[in-house]
Protein backbone atom coordinates (compact mmCIF):
# COMPACT_ATOMS: atom_id res chain seq x y z
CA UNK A 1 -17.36 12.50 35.47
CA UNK A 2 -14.00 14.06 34.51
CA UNK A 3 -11.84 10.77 33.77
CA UNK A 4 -8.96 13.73 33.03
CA UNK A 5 -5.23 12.92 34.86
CA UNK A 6 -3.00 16.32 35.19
CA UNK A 7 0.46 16.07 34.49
CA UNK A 8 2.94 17.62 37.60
CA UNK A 9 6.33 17.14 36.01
CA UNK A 10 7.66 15.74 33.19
CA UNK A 11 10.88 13.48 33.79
CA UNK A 12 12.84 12.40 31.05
CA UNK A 13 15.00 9.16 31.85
CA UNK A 14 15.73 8.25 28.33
CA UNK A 15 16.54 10.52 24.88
CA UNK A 16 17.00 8.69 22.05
CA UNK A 17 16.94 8.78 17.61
CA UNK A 18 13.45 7.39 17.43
CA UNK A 19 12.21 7.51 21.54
CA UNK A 20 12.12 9.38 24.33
CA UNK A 21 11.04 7.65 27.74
CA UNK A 22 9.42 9.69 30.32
CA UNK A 23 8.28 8.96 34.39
CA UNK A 24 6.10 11.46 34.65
CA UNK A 25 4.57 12.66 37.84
CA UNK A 26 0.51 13.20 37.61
CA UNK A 27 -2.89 13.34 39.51
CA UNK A 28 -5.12 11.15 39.28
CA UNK A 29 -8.96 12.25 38.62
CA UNK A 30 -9.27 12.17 42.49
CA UNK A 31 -6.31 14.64 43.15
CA UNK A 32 -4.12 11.54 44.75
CA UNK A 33 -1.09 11.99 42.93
CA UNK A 34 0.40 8.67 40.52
CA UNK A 35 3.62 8.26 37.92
CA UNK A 36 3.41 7.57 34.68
CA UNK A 37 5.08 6.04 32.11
CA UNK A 38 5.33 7.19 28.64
CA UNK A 39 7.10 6.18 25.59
CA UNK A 40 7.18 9.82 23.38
CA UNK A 41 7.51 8.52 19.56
CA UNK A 42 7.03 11.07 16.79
CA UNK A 43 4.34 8.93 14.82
CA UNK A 44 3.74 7.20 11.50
CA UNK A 45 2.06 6.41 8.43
CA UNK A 46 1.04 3.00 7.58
CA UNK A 47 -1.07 2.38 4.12
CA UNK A 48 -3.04 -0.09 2.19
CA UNK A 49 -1.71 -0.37 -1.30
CA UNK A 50 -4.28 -1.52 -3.56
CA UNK A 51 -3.56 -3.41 -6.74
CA UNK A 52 -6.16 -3.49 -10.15
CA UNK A 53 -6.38 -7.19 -9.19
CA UNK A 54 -7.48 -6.84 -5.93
CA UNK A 55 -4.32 -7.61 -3.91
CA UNK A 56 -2.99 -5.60 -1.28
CA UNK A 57 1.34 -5.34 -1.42
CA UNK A 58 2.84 -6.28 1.66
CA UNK A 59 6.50 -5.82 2.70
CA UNK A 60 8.40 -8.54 4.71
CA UNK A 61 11.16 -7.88 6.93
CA UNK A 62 13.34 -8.34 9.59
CA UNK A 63 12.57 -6.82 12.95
CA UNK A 64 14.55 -6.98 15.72
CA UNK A 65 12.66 -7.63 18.64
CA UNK A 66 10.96 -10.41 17.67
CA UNK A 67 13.94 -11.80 15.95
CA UNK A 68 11.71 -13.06 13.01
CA UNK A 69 10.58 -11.68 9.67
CA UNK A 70 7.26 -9.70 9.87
CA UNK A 71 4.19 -9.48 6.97
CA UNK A 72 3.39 -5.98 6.91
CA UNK A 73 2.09 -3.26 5.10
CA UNK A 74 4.26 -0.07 3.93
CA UNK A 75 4.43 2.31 6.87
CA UNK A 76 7.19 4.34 8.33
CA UNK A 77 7.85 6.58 10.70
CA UNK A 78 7.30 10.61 10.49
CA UNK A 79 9.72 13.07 10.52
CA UNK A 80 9.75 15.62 12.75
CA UNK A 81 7.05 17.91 11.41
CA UNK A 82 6.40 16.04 8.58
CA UNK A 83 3.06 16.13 7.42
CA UNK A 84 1.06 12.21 7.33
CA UNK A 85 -0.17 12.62 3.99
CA UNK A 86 3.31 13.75 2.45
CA UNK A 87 5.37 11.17 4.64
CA UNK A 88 2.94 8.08 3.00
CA UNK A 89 3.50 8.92 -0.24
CA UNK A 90 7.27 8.98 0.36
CA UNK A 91 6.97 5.81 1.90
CA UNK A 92 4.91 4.18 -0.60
CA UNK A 93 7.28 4.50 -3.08
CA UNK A 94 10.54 4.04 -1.04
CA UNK A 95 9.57 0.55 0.62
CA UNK A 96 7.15 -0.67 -2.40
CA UNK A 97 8.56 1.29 -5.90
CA UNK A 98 4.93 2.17 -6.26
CA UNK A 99 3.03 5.74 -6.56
CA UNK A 100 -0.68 6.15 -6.45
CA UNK A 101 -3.34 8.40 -7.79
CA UNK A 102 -5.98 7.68 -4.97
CA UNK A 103 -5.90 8.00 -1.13
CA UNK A 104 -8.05 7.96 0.89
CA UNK A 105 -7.57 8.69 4.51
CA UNK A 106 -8.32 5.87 6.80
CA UNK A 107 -8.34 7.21 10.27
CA UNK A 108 -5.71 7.10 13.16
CA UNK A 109 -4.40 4.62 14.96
CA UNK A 110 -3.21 4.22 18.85
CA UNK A 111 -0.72 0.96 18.87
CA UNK A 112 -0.14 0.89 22.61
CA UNK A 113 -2.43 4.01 24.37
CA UNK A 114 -1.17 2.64 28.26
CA UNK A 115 2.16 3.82 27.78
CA UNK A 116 3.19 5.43 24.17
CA UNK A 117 1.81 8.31 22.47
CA UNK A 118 2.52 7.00 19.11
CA UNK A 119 -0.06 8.15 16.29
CA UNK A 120 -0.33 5.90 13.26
CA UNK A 121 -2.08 7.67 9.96
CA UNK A 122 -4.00 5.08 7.61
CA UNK A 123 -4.42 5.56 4.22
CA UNK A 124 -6.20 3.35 1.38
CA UNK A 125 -4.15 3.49 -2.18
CA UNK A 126 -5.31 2.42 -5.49
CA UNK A 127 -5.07 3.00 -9.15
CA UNK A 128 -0.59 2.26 -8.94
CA UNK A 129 2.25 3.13 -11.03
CA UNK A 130 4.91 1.64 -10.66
CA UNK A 131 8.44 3.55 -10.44
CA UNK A 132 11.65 2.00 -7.86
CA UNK A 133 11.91 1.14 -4.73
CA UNK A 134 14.56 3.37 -2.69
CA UNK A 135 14.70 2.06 0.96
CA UNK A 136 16.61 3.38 3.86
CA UNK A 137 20.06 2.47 3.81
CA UNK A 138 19.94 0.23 7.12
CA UNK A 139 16.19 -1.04 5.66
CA UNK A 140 16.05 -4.87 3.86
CA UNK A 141 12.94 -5.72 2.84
CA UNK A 142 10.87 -7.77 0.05
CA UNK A 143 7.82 -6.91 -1.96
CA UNK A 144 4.91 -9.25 -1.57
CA UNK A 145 1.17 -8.94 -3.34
CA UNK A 146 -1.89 -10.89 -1.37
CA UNK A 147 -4.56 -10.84 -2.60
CA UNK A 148 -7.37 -9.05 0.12
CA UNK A 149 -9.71 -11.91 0.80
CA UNK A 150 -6.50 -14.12 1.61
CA UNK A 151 -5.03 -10.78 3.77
CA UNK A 152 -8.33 -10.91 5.85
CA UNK A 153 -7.53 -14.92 6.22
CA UNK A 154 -4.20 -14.25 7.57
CA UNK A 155 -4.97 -11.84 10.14
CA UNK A 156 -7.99 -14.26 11.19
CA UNK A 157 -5.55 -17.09 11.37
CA UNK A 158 -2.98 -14.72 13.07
CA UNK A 159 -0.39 -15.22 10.57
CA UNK A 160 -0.30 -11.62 10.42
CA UNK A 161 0.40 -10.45 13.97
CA UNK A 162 1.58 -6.63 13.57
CA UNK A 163 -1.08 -4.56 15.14
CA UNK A 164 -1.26 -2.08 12.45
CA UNK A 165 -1.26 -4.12 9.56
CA UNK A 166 -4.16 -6.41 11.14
CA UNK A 167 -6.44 -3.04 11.86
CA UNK A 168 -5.31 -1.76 8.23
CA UNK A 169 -6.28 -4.70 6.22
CA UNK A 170 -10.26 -5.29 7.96
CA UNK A 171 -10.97 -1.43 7.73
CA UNK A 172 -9.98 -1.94 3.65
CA UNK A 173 -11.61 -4.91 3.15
CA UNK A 174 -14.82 -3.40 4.99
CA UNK A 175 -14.83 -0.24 2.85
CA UNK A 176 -14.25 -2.44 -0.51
CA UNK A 177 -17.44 -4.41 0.57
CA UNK A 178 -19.06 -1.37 0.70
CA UNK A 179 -17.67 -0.11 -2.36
CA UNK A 180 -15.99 3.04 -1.09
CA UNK A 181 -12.67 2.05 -2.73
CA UNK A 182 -11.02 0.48 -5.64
């Protein structure tokens, strides 16, 4: 069965710095036509930096819509064009002051697949040296080491809520069980 929907026209109702919003006209797999909603968002890198004592580091900061400070891991968005691989290691070391010898590419991730076509790149770090922080002029944020097994704890216990930071920290800890990093 072909599950594929064709997109008619493309209407943008919103253009902004990080988003563009779309109502797109489509067909569905049966031919009877359908809108839909899409969020366009140029993508981002999100990565698991691994300590020599077995801690993962873990930024905290403010954001905005949920009007609370947020546990995450590095991550950031892409520029346009920007290649994943390059765009992690520039955000390791602007959020975190940290650069790393290994990476390992940990797949892709789909935050919200209904409605945004956001692509998040995962990648495992290890072996650090540490150099300075440099964040974004409009970005606040603190440095925070946790150790894995207490990570893994905290996304159980969901005192780590962001999406990409929960996925992140069970696909390390499963490939440090199996001993494919660190």
């Amino acid at each position: 069965m072909d599950l594929t929907e064709k997109t008619i026209n493309k209407n943008y109702v919103f253009n902004g710095r990080i988003i563009n919003v779309r109502c797109d006209d489509a067909l569905l797999p049966d031919g009877k036509p359908c809108t839909r909603e899409v969020v366009e968002h140029p993508g981002g890198v999100c990565l698991a930096p691994l300590t020599d004592k077995g801690e993962l580091i873990f930024v905290r900061q403010y954001r905005y819509p949920y009007s609370e400070v947020v546990p995450e891991l590095p991550a950031g968005k892409l520029e346009k064009g920007e290649d994943p691989f390059e765009a992690g290691k520039r955000e390791l070391e602007e959020e975190t002051g940290f650069t790393a010898e290994n990476y390992l590419d940990c797949g892709k991730f789909y935050p919200s697949p209904g409605y945004c076509g956001e692509i998040i790149h995962f990648y495992a770090v290890w072996n650090l040296n540490a150099t300075q922080m440099h964040p974004d002029e409009d970005e606040f944020l603190e440095v925070e080491k946790i150790p894995v097994e207490k990570a893994v704890e905290m996304v159980l216990n969901n005192e780590i809520r962001d999406g990409k930071t929960q996925a992140l920290v069970l696909k390390v800890a499963a490939l440090i069980g199996k001993g494919k990093i660190g």
